[in-house]
N, C-alpha and C. Protein backbone atom coordinates (compact mmCIF):
# COMPACT_ATOMS: atom_id res chain seq x y z
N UNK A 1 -25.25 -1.31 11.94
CA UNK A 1 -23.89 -1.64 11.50
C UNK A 1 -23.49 -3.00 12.04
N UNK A 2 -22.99 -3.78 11.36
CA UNK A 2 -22.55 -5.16 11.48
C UNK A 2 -21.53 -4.64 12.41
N UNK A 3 -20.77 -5.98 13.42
CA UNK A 3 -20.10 -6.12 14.90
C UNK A 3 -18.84 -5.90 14.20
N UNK A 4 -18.65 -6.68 12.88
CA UNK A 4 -17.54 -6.97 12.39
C UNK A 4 -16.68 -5.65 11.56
N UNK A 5 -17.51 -5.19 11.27
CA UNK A 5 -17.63 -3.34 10.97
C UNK A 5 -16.63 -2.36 11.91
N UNK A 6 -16.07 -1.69 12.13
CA UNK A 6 -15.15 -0.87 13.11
C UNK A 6 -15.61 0.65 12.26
N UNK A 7 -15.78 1.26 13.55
CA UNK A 7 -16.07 3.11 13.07
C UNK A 7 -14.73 3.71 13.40
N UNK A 8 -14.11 3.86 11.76
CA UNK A 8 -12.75 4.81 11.96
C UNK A 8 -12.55 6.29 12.59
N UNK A 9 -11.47 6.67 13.12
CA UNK A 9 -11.45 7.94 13.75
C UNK A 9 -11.63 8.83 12.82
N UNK A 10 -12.46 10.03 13.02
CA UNK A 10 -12.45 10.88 12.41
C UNK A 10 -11.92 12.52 13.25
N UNK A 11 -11.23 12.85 12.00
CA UNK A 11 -10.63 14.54 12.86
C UNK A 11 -11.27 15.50 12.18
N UNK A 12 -11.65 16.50 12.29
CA UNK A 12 -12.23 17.81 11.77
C UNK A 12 -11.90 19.03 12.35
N UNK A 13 -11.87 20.05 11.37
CA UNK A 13 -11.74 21.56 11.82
C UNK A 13 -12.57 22.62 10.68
N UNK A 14 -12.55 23.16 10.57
CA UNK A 14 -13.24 24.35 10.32
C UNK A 14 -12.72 25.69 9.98
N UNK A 15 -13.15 26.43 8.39
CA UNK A 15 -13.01 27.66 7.89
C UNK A 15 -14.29 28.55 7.79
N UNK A 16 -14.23 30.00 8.14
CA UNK A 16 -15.07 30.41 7.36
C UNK A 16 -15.55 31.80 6.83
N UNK A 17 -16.16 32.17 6.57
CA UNK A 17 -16.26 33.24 5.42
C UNK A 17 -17.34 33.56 4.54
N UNK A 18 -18.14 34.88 4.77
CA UNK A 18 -19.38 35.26 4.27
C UNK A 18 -19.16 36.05 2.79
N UNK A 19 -17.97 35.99 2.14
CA UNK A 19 -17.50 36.36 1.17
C UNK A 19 -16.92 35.50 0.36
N UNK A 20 -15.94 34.64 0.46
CA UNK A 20 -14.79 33.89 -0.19
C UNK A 20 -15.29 32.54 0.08
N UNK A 21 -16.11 31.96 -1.23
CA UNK A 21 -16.57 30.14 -0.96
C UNK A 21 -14.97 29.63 -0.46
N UNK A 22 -13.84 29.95 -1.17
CA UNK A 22 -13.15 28.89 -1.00
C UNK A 22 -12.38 28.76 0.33
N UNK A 23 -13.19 29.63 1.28
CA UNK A 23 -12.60 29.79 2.81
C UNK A 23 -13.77 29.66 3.66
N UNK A 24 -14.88 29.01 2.92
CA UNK A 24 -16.15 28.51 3.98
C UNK A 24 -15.88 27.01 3.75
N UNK A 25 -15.45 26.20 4.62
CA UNK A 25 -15.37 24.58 4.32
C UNK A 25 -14.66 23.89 5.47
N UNK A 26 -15.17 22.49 5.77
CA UNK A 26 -14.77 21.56 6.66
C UNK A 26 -14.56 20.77 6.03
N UNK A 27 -12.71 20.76 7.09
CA UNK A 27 -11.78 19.73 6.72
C UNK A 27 -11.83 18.50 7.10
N UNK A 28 -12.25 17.55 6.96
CA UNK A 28 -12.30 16.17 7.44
C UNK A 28 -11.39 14.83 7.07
N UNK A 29 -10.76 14.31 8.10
CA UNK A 29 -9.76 13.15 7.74
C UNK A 29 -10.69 11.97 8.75
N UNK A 30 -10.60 10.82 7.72
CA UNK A 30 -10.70 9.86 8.23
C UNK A 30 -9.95 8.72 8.31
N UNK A 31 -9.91 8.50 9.53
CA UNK A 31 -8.37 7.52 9.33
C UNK A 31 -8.81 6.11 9.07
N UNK A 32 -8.04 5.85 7.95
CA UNK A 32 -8.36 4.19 7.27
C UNK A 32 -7.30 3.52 7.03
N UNK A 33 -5.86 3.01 7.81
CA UNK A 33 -4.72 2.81 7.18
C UNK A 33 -4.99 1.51 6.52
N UNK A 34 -4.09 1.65 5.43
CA UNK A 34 -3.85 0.52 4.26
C UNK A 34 -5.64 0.07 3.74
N UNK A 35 -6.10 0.58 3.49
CA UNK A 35 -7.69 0.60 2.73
C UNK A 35 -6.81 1.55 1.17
N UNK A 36 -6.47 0.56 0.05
CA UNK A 36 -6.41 0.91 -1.37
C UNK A 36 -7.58 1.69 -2.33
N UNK A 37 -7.48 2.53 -2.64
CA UNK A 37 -8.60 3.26 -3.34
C UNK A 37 -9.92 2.02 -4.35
N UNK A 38 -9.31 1.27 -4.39
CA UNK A 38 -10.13 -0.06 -4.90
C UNK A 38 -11.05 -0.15 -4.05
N UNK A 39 -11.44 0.19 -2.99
CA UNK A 39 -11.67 -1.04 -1.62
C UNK A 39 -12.55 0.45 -0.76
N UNK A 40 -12.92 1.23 -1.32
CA UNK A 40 -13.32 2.68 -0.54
C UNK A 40 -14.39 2.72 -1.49
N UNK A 41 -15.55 3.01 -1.19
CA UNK A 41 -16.87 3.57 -1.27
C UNK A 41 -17.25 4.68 -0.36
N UNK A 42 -17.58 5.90 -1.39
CA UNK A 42 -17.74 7.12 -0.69
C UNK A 42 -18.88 7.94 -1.21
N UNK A 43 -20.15 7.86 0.07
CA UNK A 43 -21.37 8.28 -0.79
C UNK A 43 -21.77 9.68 -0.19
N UNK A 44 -21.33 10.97 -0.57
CA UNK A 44 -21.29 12.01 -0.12
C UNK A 44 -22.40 12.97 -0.66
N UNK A 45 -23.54 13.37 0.66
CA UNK A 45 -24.59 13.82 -0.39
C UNK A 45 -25.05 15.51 0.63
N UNK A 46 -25.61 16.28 0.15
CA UNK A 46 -25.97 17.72 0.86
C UNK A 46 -25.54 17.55 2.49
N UNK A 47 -26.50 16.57 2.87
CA UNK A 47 -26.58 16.80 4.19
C UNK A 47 -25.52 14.99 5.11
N UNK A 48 -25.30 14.33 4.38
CA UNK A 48 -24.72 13.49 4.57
C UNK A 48 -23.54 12.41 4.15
N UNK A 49 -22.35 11.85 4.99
CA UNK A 49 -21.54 11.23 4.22
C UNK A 49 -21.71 9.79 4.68
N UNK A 50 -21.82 8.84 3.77
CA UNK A 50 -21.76 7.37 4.03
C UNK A 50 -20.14 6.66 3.45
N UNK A 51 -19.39 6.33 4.11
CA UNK A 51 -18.16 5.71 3.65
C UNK A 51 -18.26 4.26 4.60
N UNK A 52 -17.55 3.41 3.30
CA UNK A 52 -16.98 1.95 3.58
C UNK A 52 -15.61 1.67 3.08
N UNK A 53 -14.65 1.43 3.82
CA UNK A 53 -13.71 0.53 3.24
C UNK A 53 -13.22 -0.77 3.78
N UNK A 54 -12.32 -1.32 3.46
CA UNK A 54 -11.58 -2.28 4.02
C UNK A 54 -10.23 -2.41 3.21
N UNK A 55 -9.33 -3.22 4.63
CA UNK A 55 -8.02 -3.11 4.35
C UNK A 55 -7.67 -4.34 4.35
N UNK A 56 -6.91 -5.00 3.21
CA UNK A 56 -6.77 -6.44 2.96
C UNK A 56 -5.67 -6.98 3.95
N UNK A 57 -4.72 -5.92 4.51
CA UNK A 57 -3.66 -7.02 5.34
C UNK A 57 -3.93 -6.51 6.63
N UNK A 58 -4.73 -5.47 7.31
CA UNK A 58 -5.27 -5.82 8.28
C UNK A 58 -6.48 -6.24 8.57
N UNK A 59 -7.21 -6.63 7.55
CA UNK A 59 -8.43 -7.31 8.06
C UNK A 59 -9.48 -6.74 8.68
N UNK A 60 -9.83 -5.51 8.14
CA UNK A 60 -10.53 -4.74 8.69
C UNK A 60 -11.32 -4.14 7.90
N UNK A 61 -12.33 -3.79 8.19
CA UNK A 61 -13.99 -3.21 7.30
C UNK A 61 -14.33 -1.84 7.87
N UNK A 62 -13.69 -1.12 7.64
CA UNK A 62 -14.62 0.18 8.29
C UNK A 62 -15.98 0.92 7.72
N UNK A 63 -16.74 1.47 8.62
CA UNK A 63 -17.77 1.66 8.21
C UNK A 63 -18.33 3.34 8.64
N UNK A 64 -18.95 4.01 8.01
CA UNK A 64 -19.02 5.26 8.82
C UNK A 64 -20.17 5.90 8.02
N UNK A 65 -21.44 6.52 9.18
CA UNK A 65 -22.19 7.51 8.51
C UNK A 65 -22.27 9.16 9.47
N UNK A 66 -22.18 9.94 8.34
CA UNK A 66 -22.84 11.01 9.16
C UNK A 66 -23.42 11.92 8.78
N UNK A 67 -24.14 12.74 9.68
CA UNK A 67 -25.51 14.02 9.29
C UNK A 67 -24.73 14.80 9.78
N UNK A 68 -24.62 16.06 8.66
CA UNK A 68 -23.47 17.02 9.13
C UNK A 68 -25.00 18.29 9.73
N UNK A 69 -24.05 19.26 10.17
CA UNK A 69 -25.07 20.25 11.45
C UNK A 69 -25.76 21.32 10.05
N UNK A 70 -25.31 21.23 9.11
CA UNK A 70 -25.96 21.87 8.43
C UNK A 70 -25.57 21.33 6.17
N UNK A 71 -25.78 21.98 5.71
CA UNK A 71 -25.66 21.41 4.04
C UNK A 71 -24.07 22.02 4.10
N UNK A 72 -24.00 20.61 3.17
CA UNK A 72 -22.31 20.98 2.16
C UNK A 72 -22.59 21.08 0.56
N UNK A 73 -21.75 21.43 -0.51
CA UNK A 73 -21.67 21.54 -1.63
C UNK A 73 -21.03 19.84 -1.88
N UNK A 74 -21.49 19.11 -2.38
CA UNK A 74 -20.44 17.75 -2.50
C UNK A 74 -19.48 18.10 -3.96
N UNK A 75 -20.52 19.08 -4.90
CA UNK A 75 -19.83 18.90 -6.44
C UNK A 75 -18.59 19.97 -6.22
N UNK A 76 -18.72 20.76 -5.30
CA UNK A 76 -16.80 21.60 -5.14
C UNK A 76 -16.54 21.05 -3.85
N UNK A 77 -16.39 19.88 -3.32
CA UNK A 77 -15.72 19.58 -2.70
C UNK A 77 -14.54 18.78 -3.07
N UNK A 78 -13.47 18.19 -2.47
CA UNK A 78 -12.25 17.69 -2.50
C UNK A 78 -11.93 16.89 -1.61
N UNK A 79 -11.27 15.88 -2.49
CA UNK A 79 -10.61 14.70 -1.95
C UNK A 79 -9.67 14.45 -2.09
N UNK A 80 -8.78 14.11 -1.21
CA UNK A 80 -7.13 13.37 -1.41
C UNK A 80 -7.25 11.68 -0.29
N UNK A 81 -6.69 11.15 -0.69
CA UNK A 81 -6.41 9.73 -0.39
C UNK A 81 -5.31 9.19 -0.45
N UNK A 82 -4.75 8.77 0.90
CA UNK A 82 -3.22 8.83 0.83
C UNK A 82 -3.38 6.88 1.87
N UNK A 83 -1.97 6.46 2.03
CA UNK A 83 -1.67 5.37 2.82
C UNK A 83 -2.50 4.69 4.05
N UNK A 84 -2.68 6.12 4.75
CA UNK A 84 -3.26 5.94 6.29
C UNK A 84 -5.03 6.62 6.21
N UNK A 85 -5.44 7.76 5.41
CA UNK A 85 -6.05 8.71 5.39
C UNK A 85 -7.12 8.99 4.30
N UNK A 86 -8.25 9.12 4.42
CA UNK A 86 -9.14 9.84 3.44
C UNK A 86 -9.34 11.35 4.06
N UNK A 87 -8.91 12.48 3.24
CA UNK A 87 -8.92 13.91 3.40
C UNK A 87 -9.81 14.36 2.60
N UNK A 88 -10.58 15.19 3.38
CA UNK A 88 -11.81 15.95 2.70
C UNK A 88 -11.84 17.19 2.56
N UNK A 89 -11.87 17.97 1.86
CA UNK A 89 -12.40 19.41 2.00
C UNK A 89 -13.66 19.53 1.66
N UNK A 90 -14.48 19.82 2.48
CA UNK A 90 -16.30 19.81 2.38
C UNK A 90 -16.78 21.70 2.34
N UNK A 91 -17.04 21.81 1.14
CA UNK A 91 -16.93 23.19 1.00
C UNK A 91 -18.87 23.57 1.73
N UNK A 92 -19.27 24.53 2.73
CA UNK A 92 -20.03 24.64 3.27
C UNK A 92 -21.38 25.69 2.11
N UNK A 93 -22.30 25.13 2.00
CA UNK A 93 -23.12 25.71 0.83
C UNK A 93 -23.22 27.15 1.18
N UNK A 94 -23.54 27.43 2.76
CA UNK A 94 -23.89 28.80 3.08
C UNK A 94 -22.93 29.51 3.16
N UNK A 95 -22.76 30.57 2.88
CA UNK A 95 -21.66 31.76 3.10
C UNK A 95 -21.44 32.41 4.29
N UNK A 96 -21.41 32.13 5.52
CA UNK A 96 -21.79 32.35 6.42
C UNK A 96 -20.14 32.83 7.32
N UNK A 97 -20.07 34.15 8.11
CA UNK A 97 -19.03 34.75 8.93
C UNK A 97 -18.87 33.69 10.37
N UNK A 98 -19.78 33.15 10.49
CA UNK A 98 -20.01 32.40 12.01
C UNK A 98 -19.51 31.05 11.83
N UNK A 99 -19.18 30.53 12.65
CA UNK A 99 -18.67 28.90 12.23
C UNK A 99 -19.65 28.32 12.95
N UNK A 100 -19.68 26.58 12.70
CA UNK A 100 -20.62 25.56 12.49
C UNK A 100 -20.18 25.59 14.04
N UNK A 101 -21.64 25.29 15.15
CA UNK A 101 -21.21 25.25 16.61
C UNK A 101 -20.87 23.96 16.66
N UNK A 102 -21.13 22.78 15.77
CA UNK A 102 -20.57 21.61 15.65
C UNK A 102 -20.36 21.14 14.54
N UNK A 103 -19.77 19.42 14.54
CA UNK A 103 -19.52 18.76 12.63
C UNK A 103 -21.34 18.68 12.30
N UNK A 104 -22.27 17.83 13.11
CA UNK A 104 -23.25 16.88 13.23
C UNK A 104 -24.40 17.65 13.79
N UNK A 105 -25.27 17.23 12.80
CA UNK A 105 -26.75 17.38 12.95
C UNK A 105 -26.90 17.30 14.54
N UNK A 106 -26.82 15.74 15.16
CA UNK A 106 -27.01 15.74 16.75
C UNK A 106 -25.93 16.05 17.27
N UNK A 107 -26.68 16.54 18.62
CA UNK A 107 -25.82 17.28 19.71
C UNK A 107 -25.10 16.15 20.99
N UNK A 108 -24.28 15.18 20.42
CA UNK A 108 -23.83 14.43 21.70
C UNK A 108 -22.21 14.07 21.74
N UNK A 109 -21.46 13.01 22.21
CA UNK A 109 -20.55 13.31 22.37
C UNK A 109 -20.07 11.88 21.44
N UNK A 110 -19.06 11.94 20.53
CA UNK A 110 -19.26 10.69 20.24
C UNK A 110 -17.44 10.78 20.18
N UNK A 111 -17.33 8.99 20.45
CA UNK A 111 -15.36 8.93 21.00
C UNK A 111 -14.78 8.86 19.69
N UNK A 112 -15.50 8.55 18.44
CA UNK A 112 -14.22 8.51 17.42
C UNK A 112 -14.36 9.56 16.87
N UNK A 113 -15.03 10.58 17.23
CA UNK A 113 -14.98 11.90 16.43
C UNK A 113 -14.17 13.31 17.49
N UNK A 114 -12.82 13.74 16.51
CA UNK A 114 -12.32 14.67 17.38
C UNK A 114 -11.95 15.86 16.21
N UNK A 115 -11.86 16.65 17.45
CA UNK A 115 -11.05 18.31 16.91
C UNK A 115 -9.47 17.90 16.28
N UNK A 116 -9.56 18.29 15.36
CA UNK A 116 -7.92 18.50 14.03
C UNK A 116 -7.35 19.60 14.48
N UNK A 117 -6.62 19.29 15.91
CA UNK A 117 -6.05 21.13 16.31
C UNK A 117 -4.88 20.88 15.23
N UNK A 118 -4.45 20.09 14.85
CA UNK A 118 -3.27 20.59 14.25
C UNK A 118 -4.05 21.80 12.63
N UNK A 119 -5.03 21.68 12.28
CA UNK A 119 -5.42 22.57 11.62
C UNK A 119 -7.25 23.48 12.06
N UNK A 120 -7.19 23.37 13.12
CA UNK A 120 -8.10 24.66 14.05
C UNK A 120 -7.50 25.46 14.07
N UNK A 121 -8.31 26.44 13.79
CA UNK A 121 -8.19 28.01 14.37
C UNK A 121 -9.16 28.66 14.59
N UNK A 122 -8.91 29.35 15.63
CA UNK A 122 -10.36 30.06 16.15
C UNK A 122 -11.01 31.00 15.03
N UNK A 123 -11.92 31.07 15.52
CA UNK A 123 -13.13 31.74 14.44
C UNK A 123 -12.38 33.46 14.10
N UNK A 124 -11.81 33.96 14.89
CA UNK A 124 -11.15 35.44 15.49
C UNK A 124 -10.25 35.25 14.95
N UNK A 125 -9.86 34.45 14.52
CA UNK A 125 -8.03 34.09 13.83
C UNK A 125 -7.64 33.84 12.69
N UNK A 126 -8.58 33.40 11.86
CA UNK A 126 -8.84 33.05 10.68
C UNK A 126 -7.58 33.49 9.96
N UNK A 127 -7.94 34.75 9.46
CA UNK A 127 -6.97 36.05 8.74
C UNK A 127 -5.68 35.41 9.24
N UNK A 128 -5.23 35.14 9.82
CA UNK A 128 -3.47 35.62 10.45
C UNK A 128 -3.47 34.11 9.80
N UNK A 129 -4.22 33.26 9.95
CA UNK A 129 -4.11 31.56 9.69
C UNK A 129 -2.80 31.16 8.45
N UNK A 130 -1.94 30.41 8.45
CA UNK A 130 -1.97 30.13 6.85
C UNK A 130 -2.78 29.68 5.97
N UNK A 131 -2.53 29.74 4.85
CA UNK A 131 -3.22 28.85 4.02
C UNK A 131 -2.54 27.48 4.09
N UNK A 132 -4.22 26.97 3.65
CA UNK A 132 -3.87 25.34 3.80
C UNK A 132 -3.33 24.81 2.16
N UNK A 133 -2.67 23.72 2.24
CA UNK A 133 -2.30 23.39 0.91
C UNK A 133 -2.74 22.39 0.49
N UNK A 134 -4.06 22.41 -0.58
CA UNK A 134 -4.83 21.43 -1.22
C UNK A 134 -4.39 21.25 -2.59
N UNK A 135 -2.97 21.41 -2.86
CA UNK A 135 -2.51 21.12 -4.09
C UNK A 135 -3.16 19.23 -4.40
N UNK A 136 -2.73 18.67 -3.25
CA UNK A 136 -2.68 16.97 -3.82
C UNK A 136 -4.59 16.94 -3.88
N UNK A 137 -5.66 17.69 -3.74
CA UNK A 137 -6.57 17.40 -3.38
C UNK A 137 -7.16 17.07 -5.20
N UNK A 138 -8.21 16.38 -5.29
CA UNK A 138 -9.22 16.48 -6.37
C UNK A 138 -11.03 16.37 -6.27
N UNK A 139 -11.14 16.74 -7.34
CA UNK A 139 -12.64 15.85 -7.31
C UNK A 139 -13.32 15.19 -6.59
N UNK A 140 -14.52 15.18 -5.94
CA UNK A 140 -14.89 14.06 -5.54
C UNK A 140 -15.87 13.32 -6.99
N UNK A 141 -15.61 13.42 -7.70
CA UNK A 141 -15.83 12.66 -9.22
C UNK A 141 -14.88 11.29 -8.97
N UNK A 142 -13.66 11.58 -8.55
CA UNK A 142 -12.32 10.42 -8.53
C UNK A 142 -12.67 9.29 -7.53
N UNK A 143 -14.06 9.57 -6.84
CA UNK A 143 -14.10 8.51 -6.18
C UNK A 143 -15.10 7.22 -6.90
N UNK A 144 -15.44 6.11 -6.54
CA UNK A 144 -14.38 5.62 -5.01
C UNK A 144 -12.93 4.70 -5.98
N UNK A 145 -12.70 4.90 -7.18
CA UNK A 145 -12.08 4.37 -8.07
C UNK A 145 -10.98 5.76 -7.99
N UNK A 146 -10.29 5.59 -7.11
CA UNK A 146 -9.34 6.41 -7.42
C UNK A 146 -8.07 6.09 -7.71
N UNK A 147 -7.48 5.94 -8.87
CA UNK A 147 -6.58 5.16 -9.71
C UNK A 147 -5.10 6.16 -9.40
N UNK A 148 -4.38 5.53 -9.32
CA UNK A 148 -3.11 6.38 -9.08
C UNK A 148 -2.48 7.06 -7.66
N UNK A 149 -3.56 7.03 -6.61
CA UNK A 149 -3.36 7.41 -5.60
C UNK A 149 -2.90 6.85 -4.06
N UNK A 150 -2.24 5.21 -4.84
CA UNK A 150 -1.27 4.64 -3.50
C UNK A 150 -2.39 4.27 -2.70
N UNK A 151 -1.35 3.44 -1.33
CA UNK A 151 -2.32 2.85 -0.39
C UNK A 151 -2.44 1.46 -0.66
N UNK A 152 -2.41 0.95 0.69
CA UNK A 152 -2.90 -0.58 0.37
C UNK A 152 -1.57 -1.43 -0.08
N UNK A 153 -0.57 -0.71 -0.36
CA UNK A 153 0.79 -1.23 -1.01
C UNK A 153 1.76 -1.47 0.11
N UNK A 154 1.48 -1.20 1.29
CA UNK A 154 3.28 -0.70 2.13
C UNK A 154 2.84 -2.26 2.86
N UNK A 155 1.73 -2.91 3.19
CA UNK A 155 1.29 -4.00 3.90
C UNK A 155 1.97 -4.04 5.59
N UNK A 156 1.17 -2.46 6.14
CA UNK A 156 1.07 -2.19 7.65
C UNK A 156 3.04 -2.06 7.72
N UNK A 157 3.28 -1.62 7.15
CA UNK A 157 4.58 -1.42 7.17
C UNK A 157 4.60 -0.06 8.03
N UNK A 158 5.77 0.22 9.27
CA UNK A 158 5.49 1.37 10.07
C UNK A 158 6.94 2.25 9.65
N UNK A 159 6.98 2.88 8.31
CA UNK A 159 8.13 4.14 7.83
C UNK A 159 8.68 4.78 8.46
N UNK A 160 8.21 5.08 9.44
CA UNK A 160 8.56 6.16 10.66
C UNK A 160 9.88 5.36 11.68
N UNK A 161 9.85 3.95 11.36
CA UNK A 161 10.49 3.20 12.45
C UNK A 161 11.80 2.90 11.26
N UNK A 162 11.50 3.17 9.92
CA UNK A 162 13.07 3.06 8.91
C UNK A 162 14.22 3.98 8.30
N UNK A 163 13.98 5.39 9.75
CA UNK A 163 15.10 5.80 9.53
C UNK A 163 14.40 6.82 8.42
N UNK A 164 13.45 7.57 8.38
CA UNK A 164 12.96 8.24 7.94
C UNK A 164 12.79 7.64 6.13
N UNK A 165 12.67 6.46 6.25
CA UNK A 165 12.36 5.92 4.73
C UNK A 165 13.11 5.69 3.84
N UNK A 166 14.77 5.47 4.10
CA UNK A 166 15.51 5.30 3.48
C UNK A 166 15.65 3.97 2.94
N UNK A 167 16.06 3.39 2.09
CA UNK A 167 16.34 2.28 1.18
C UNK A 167 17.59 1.58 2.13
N UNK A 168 17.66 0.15 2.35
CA UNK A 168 18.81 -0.39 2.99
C UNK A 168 19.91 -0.03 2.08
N UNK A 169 21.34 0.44 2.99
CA UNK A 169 22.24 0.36 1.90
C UNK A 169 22.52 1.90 1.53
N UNK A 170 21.40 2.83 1.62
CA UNK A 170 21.68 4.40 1.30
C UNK A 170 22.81 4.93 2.23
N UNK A 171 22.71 4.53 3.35
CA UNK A 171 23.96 4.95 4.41
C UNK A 171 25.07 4.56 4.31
N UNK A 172 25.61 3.53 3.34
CA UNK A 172 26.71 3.03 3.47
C UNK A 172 26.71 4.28 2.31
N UNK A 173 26.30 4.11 1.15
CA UNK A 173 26.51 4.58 -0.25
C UNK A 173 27.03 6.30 0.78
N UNK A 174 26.21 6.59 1.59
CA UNK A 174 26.43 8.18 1.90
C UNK A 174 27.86 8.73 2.59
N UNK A 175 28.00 7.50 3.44
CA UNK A 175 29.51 7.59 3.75
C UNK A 175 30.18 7.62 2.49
N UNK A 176 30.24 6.61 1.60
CA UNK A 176 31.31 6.67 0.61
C UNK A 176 31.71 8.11 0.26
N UNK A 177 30.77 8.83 0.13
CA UNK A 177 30.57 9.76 -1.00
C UNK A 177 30.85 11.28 0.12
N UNK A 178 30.74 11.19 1.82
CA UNK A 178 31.56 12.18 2.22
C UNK A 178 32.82 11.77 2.42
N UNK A 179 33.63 10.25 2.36
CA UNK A 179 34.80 10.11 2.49
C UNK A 179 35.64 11.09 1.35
N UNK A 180 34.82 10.47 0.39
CA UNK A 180 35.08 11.38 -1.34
C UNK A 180 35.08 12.58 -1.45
N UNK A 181 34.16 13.91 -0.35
CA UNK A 181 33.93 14.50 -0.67
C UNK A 181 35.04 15.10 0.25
N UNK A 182 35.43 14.74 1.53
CA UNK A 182 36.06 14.60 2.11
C UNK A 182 38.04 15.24 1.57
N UNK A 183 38.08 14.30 0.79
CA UNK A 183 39.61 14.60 -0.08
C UNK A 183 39.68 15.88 -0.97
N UNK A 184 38.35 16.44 -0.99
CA UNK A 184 38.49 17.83 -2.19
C UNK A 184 38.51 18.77 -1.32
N UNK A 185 38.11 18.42 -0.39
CA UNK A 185 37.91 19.73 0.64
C UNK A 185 39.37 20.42 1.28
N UNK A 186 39.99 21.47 1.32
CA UNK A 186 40.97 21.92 2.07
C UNK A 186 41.02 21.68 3.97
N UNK A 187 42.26 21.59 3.65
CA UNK A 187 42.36 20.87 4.98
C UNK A 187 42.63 21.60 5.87
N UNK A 188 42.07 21.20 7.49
CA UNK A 188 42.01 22.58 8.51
C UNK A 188 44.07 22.77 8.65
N UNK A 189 44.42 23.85 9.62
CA UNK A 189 45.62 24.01 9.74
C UNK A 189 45.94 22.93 10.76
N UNK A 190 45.37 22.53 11.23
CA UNK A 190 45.78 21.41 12.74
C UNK A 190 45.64 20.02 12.11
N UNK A 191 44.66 19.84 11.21
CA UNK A 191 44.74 18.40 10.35
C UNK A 191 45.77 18.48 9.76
N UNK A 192 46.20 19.70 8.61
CA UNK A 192 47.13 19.43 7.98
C UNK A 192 48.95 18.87 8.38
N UNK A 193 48.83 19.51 9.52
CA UNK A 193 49.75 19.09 10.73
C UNK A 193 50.01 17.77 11.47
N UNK A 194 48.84 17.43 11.76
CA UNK A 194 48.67 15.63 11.94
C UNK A 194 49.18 15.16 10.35
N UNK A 195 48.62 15.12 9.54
CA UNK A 195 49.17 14.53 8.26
C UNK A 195 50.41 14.74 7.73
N UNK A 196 50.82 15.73 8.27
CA UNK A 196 51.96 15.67 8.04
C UNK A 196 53.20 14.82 8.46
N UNK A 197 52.68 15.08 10.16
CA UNK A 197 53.34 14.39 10.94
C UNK A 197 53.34 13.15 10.73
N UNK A 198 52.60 12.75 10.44
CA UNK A 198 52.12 11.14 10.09
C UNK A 198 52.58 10.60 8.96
N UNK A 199 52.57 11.31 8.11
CA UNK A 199 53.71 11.03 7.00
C UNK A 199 55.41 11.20 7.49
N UNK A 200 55.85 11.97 8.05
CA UNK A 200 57.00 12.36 8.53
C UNK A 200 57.01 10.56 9.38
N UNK A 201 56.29 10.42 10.36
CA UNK A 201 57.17 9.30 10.96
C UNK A 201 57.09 8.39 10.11
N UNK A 202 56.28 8.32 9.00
CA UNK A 202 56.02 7.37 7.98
C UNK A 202 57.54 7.07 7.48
């Protein structure tokens, strides 16, 4: 791998199930912020995934391979691709009650690869788990041309720091409209009393 290359973080967790394919599968996110579906190459095969992207306003090339610990299905697997994120659902070929003792073929420790506790659950727990929601997910057919799916547009813009994403100007508009809402409403017995009064010395 070229110097200039950076290996994005990756998170993973794990389903599984010797009955129900669609509850044997590893979830995998890789974090790529602002990389546009233009700009992503994703070569996902039985036993291995090769991804490249790059992100035009940070200047960055990511690069990533890996040998998973055992075979995936690539043709029912799923992809979603969002701002910050490539999300995988890697459906596991074997039907198997036991979970994968790791993601990777080798056994070592590597720093950009971590546990997705926010969606782990122990092997014993499964059942009680929710379900996960892969409504936004598709195809991995949609890659690496995935048209319609954002990204690459906000240019390292941080949302989280604007007030939960509001438009300049929505807060004024919101006052207006409880001042407004304000006058239809019946008035407490102790307001109505101030207003009164207030008219009275008026």
């Amino acid at each position: 791998m070229s110097k200039d290359m950076l290996t994005p973080e990756v998170l993973w967790a794990q389903r599984s199930s010797k009955t129900d394919e669609e509850k044997n599968f590893i979830y995998l996110t890789i974090t790529v912020p602002d990389v546009p579906a233009g700009n992503l190459k994703l070569d996902l095969k039985p036993t291995t995934l090769n991804f490249q992207g790059h992100s035009d306003t940070l200047k960055r090339t990511y690069h990533l391979e890996l040998e998973f610990f055992a075979e995936i299905d690539p043709e029912n697997s799923k992809i979603n691709h969002t701002s910050r994120n490539v999300e995988m659902k890697l459906r596991k070929k074997e039907l198997k009650e036991e979970y994968w003792p790791r993601l990777l073929k080798e056994q070592k420790k590597l720093q950009f690869l971590k546990t997705d506790f926010d969606k782990w659950v122990d092997e014993d727990e499964q059942n009680e788990a929710p379900e996960e929601d892969f409504s936004n997910f598709g195809g991995m057919g949609g890659m690496p041309g995935m048209g319609g799916m954002g990204g690459g547009d906000f240019g390292g813009i941080d949302f989280s720091k604007l007030g939960g994403g509001a438009a300049p100007g929505d807060d004024e508009e919101e006052e207006d409209d409880d001042d407004e809402s304000d006058d239809d409403m019946p008035a407490l017995e102790g307001e109505a009393e101030d207003k009164d009064g207030k008219k009275a010395a008026a």
